[in-house]
C-alpha atoms as a PDB file:
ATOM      1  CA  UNK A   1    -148.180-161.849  70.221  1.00  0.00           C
ATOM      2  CA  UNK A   2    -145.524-159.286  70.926  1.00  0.00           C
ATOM      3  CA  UNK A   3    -145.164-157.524  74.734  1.00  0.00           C
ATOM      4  CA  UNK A   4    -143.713-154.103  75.636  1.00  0.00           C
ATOM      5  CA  UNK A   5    -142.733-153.822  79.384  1.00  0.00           C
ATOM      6  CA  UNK A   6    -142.563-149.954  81.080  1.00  0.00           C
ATOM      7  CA  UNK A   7    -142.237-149.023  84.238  1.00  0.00           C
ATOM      8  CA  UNK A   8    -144.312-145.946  85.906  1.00  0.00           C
ATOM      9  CA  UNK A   9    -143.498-145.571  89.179  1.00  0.00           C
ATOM     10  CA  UNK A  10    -144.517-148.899  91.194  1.00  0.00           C
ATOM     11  CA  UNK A  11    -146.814-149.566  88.380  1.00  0.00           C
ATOM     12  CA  UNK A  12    -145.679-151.827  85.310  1.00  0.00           C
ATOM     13  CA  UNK A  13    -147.196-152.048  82.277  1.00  0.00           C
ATOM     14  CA  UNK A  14    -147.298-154.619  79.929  1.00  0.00           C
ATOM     15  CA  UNK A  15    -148.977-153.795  76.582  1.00  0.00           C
ATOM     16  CA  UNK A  16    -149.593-157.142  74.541  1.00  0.00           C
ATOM     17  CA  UNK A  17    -150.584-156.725  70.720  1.00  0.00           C
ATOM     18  CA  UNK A  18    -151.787-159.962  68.266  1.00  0.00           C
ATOM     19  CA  UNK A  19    -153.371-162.918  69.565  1.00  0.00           C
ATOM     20  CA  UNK A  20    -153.839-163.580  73.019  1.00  0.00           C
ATOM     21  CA  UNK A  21    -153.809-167.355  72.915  1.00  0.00           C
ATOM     22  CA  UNK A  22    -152.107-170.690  74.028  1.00  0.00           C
ATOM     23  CA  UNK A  23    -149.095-169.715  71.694  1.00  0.00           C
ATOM     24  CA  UNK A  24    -148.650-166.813  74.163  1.00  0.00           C
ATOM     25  CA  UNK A  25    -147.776-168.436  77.054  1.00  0.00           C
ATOM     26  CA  UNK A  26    -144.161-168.434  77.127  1.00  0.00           C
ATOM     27  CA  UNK A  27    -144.218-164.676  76.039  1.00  0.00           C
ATOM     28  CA  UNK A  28    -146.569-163.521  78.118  1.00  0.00           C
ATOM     29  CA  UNK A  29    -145.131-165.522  81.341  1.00  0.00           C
ATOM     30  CA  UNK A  30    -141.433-164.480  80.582  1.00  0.00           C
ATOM     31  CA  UNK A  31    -142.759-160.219  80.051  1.00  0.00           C
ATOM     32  CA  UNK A  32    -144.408-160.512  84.183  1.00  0.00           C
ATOM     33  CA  UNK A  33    -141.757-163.452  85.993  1.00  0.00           C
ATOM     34  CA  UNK A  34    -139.657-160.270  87.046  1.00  0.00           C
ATOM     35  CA  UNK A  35    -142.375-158.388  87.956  1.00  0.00           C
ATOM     36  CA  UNK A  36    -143.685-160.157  90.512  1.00  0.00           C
ATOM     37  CA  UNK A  37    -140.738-160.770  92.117  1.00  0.00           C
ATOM     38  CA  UNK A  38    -139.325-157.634  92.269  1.00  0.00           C
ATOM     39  CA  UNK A  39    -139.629-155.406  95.380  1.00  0.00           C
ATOM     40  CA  UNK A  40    -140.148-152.036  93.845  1.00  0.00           C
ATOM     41  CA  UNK A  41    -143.796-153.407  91.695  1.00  0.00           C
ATOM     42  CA  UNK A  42    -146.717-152.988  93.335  1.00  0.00           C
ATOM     43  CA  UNK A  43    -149.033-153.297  90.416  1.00  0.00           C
ATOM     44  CA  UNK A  44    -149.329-154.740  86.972  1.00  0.00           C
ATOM     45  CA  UNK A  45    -151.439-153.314  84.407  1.00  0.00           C
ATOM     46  CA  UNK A  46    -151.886-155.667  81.129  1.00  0.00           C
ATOM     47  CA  UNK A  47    -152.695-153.521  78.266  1.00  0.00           C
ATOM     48  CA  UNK A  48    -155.202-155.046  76.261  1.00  0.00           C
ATOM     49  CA  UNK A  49    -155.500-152.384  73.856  1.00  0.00           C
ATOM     50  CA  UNK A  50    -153.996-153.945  70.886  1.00  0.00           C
ATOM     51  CA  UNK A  51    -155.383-157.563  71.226  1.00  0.00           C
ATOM     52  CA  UNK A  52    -157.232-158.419  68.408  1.00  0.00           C
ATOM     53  CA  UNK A  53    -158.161-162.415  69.816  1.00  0.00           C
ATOM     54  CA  UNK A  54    -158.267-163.262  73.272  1.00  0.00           C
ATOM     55  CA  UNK A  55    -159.209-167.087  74.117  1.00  0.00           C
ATOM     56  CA  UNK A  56    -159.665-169.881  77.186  1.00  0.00           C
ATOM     57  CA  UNK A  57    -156.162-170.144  77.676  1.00  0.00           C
ATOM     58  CA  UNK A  58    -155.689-166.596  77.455  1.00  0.00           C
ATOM     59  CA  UNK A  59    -158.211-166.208  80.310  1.00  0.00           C
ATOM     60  CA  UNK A  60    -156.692-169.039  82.269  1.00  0.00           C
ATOM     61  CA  UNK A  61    -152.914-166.960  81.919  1.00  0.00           C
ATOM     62  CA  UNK A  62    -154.760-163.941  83.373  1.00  0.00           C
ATOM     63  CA  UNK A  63    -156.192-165.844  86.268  1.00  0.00           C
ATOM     64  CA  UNK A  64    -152.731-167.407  86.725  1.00  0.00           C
ATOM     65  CA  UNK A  65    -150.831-164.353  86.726  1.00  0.00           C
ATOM     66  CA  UNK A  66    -153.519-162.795  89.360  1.00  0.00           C
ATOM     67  CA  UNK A  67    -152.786-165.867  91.642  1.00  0.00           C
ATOM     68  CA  UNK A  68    -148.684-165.026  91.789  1.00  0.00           C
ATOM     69  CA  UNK A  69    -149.341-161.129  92.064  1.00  0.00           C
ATOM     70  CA  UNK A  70    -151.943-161.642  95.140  1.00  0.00           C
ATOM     71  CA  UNK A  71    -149.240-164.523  96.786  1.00  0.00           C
ATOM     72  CA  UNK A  72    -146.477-161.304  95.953  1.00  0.00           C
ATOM     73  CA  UNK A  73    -148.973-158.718  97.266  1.00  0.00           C
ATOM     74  CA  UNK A  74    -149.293-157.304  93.929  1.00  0.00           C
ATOM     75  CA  UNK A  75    -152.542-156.198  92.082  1.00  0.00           C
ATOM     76  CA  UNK A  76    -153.120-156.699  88.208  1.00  0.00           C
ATOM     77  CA  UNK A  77    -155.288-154.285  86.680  1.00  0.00           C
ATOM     78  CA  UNK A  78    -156.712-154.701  83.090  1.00  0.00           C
ATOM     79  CA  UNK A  79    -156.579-151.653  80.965  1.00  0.00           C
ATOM     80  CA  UNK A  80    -157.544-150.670  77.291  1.00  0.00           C
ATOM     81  CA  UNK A  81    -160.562-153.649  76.922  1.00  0.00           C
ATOM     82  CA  UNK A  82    -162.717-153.037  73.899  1.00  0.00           C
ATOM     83  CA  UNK A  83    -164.407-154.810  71.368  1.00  0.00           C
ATOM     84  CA  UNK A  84    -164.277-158.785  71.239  1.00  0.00           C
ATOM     85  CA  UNK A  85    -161.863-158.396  73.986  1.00  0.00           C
ATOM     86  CA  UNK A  86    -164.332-156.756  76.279  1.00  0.00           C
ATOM     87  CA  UNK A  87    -167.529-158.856  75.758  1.00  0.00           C
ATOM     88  CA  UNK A  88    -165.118-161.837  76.524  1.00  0.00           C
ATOM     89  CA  UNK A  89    -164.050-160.387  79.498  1.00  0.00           C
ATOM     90  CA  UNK A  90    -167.519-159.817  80.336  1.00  0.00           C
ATOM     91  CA  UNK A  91    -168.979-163.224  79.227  1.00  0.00           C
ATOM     92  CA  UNK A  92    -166.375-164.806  81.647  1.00  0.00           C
ATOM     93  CA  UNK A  93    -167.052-162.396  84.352  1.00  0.00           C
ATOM     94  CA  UNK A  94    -163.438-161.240  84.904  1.00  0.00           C
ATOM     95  CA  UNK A  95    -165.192-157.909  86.172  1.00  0.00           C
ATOM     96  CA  UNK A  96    -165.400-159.370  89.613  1.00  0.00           C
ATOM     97  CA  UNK A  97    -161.654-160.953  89.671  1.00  0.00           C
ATOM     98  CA  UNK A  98    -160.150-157.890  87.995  1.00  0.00           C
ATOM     99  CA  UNK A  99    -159.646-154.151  87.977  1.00  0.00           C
ATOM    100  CA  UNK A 100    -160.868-152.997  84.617  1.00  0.00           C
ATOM    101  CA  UNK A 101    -160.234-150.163  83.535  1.00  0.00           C
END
């Protein structure tokens, strides 16, 4: 999976491309760890656009990354969900957990 980090006003966005999946974990932790802790974020959109796989331990990063942004008074907001992406997101009901957009 590869990341790209940008910054739009107190918004980040990190746009992940590949497979979402177990493998990803170090990449995908290492692309938000600054995020939440800095001052100046006060959201964090993940980019789903270019995700062609998306599995469990995908989901479980997700829900992991929501816990540290609400402890850092942060909001995470999923954007660009289509496809397999989307009905997995909908299957696991991330709908009511997440901002999708």
């Amino acid at each position: 999976m590869q990341t790209q980090v940008s910054v739009i006003n107190e918004r980040v966005r990190i746009s992940l491309s590949g497979r979402f999946d177990f493998n990803a974990h170090r990449t995908f932790k290492s692309a938000y760890e600054d995020q939440i802790r800095s001052q100046e974020v006060s959201a964090i959109e993940i980019d789903l656009g270019n995700v062609d796989y998306l599995d469990s331990a995908a989901l479980g990063m997700l829900l992991l990354l929501r816990d540290q942004a609400s402890s850092a008074h942060k909001t995470v907001i999923l954007s660009n969900c289509r496809g397999v992406v989307q009905q997995i997101l909908d299957i696991a009901n991330f709908k009511k957990l997440f901002t999708i957009q």
